[in-house]
C-alpha atoms as a PDB file:
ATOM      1  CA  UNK A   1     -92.163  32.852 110.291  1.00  0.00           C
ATOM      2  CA  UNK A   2     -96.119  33.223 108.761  1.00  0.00           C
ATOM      3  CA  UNK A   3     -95.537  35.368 105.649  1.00  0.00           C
ATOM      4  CA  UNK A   4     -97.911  37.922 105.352  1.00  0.00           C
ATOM      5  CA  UNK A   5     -99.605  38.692 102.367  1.00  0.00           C
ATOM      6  CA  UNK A   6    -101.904  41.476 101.150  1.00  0.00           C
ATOM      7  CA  UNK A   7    -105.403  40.419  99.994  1.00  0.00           C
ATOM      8  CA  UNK A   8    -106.986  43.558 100.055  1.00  0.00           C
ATOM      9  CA  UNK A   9    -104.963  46.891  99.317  1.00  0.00           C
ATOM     10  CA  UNK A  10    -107.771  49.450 100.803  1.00  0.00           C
ATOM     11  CA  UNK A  11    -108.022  48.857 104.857  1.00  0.00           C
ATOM     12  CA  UNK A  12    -108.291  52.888 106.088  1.00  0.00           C
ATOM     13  CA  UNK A  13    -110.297  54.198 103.447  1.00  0.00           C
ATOM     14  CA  UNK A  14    -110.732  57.411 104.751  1.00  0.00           C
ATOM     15  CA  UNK A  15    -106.477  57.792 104.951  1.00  0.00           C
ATOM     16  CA  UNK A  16    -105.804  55.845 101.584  1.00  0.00           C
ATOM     17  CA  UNK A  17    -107.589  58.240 100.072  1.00  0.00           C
ATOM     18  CA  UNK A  18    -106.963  61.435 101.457  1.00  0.00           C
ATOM     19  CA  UNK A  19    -103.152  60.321 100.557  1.00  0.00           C
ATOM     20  CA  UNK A  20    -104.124  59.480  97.099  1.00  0.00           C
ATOM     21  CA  UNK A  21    -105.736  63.212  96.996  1.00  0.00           C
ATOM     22  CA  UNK A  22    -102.085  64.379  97.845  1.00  0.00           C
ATOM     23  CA  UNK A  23    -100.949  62.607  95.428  1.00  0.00           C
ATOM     24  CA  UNK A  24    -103.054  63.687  92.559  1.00  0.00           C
ATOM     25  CA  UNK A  25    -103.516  67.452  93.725  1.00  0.00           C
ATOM     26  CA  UNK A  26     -99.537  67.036  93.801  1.00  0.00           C
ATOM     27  CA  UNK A  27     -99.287  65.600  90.314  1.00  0.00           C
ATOM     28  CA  UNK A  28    -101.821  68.456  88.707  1.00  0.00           C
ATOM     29  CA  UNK A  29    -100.213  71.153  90.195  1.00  0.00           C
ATOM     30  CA  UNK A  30     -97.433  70.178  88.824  1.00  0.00           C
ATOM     31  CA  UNK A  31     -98.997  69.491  85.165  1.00  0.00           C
ATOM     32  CA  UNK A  32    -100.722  73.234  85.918  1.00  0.00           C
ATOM     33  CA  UNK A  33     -97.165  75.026  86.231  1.00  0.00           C
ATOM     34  CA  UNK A  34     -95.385  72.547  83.939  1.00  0.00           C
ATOM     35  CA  UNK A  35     -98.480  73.101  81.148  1.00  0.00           C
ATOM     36  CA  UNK A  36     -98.334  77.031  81.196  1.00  0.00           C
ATOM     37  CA  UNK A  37     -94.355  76.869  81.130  1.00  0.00           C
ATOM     38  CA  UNK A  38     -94.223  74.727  78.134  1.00  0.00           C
ATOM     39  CA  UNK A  39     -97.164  74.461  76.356  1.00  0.00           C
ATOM     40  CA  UNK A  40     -98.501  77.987  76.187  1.00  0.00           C
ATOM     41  CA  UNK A  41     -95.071  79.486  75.499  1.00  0.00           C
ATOM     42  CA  UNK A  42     -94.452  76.824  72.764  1.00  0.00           C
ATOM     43  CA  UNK A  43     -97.758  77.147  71.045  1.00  0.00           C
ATOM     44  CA  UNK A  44     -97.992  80.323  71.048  1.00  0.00           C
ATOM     45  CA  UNK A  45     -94.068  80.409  69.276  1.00  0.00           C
ATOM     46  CA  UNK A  46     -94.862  77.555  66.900  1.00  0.00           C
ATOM     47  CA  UNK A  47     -98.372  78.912  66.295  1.00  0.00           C
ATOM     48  CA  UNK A  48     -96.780  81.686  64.659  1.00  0.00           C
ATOM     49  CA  UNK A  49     -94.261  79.854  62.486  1.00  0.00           C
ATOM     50  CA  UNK A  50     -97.140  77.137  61.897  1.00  0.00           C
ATOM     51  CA  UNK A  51     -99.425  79.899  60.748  1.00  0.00           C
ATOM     52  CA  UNK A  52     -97.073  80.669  57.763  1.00  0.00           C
ATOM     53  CA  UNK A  53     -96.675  77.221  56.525  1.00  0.00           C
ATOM     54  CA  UNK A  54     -99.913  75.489  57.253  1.00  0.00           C
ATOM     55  CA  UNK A  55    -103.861  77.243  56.124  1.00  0.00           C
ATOM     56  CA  UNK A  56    -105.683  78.065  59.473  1.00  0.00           C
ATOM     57  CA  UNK A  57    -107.858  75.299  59.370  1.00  0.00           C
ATOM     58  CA  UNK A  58    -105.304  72.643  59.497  1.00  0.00           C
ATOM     59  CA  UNK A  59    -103.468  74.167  62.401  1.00  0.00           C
ATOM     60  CA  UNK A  60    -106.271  74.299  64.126  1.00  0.00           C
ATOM     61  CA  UNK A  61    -107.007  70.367  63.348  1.00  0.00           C
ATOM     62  CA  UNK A  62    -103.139  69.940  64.466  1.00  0.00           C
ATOM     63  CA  UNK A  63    -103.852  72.210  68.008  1.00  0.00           C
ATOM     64  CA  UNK A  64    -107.119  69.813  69.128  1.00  0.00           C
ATOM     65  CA  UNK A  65    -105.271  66.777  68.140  1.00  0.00           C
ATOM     66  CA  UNK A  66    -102.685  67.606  70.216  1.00  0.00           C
ATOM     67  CA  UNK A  67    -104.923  68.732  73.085  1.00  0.00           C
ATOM     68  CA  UNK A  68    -107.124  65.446  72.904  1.00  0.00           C
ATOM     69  CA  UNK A  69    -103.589  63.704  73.440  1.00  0.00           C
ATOM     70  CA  UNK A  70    -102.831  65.737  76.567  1.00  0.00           C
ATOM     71  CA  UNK A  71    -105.599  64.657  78.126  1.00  0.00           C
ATOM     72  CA  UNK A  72    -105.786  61.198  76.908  1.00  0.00           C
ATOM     73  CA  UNK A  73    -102.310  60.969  78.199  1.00  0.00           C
ATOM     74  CA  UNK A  74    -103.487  63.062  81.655  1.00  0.00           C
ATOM     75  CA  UNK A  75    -106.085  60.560  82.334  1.00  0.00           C
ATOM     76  CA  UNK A  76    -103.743  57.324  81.814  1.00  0.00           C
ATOM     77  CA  UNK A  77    -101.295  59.438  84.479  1.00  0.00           C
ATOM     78  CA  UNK A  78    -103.482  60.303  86.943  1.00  0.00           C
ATOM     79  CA  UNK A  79    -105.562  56.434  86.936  1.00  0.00           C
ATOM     80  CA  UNK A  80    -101.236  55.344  87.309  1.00  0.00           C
ATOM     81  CA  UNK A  81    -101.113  57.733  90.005  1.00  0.00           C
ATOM     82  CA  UNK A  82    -104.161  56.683  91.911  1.00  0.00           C
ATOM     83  CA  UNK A  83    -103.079  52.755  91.684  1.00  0.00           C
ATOM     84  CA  UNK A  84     -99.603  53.774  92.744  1.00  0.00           C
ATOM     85  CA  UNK A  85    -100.905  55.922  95.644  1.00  0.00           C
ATOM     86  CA  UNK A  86    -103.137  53.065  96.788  1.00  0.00           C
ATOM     87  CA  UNK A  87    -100.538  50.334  96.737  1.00  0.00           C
ATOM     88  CA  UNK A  88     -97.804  53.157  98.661  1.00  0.00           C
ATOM     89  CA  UNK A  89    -100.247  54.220 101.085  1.00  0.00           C
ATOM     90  CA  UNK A  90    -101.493  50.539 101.878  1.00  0.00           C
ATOM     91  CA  UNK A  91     -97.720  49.914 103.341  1.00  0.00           C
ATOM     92  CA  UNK A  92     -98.412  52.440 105.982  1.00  0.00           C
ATOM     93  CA  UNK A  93    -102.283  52.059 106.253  1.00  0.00           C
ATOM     94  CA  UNK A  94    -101.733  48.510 106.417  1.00  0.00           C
ATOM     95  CA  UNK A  95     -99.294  48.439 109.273  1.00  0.00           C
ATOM     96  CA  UNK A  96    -101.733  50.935 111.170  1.00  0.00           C
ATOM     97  CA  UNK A  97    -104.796  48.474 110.734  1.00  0.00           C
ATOM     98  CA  UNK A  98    -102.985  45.702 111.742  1.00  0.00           C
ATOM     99  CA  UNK A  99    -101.480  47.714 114.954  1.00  0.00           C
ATOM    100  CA  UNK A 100    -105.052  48.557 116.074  1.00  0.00           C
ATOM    101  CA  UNK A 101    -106.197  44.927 115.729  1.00  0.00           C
ATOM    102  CA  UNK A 102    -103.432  43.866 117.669  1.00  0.00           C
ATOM    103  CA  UNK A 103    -103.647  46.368 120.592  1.00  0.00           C
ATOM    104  CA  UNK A 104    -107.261  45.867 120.863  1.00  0.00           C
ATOM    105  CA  UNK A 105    -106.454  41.869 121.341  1.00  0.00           C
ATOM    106  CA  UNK A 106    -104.074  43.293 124.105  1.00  0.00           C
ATOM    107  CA  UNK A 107    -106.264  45.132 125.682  1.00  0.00           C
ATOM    108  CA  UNK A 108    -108.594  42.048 126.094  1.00  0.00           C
ATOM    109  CA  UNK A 109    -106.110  40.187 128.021  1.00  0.00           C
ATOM    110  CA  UNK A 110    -104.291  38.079 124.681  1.00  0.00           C
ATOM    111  CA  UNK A 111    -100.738  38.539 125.584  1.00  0.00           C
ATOM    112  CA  UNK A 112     -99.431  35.249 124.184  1.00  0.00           C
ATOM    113  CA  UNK A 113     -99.641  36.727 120.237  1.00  0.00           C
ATOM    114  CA  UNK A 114     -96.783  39.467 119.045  1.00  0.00           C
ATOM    115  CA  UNK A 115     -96.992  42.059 116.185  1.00  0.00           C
ATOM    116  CA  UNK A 116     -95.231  41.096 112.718  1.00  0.00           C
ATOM    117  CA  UNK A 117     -95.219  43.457 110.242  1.00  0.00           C
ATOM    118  CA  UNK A 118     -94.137  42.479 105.997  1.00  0.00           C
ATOM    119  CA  UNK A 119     -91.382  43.138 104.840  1.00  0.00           C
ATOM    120  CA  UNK A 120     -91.616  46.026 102.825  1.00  0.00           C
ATOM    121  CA  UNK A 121     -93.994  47.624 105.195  1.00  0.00           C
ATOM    122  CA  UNK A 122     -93.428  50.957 107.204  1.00  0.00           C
ATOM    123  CA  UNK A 123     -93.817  51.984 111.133  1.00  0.00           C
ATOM    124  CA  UNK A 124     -91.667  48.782 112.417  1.00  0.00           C
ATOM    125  CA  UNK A 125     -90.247  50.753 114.982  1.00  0.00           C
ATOM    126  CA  UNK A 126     -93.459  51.572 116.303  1.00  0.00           C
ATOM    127  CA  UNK A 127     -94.111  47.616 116.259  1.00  0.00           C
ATOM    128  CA  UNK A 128     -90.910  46.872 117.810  1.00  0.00           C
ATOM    129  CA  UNK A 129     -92.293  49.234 120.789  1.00  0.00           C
ATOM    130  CA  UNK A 130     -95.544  47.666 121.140  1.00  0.00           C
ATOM    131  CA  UNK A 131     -94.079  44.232 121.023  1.00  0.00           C
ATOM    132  CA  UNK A 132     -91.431  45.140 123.922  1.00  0.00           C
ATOM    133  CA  UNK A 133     -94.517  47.138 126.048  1.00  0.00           C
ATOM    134  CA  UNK A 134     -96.583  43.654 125.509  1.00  0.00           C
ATOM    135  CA  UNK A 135     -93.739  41.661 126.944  1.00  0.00           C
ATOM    136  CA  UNK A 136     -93.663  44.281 129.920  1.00  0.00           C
ATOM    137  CA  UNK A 137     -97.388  44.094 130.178  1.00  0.00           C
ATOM    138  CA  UNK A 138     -97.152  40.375 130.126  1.00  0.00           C
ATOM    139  CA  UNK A 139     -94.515  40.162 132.406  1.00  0.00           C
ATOM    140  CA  UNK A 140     -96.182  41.938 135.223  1.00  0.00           C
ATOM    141  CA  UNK A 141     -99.519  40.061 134.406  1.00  0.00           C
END
């Protein structure tokens, strides 16, 4: 059996990255709700201890240090998101590309060729069907 490998991980823009969008507004709503929770309760708590033991303008260095961290450490998430989102989104956006390929060869008459999927890929029941309705197609032909 030809192994099938991937050589280019975007093949349905427009659905790769309206999934990747899910994925990120996903991942920053839940850095919105999980940021409030814990970092405005927290700061606001260890602002006022901090503000006892350290002069204003250090705690203030120590407060945009941390923030500058947050969203250094945002950014990396979010760019591991988007890769992660690509490469999970290419095993069902692949499959799809490939299916449309394939039933457009059908549909010109090529009944001789059947669709194979990878491995790790998703929607091979749906090319299970459309192998069994080519050999029905083919069969009648």
């Amino acid at each position: 059996m030809e192994k099938y490998r991937r050589r280019q991980y975007i093949v349905k823009k427009a659905f790769q990255l309206k999934y990747v969008g899910f994925i990120l507004a996903v991942m920053f709503f839940g850095a919105v709700i999980a940021g409030y929770t814990i970092y405005y309760n927290l700061w606001a708590l260890l602002g006022d201890k901090l503000a006892n033991v350290y002069p204003q303008g250090r705690l203030v260095h120590i407060f945009r240090t941390v923030n500058l961290r947050l969203v250094i450490n945002l950014i990396f998430v979010a760019m591991l998101c988007i890769g992660i989102g690509i490469v999970a989104s290419h095993k069902i956006a692949g499959p799809i590309y490939r299916m449309i390929n394939f039933v457009n060869s059908v549909a010109e008459g090529n009944y001789k060729n059947r669709l194979k999927l990878r491995k790790k890929d998703e929607l091979k029941d749906l090319a299970e069907a459309i192998n069994k309705l080519v050999d029905k197609l083919e069969k009648k032909a």
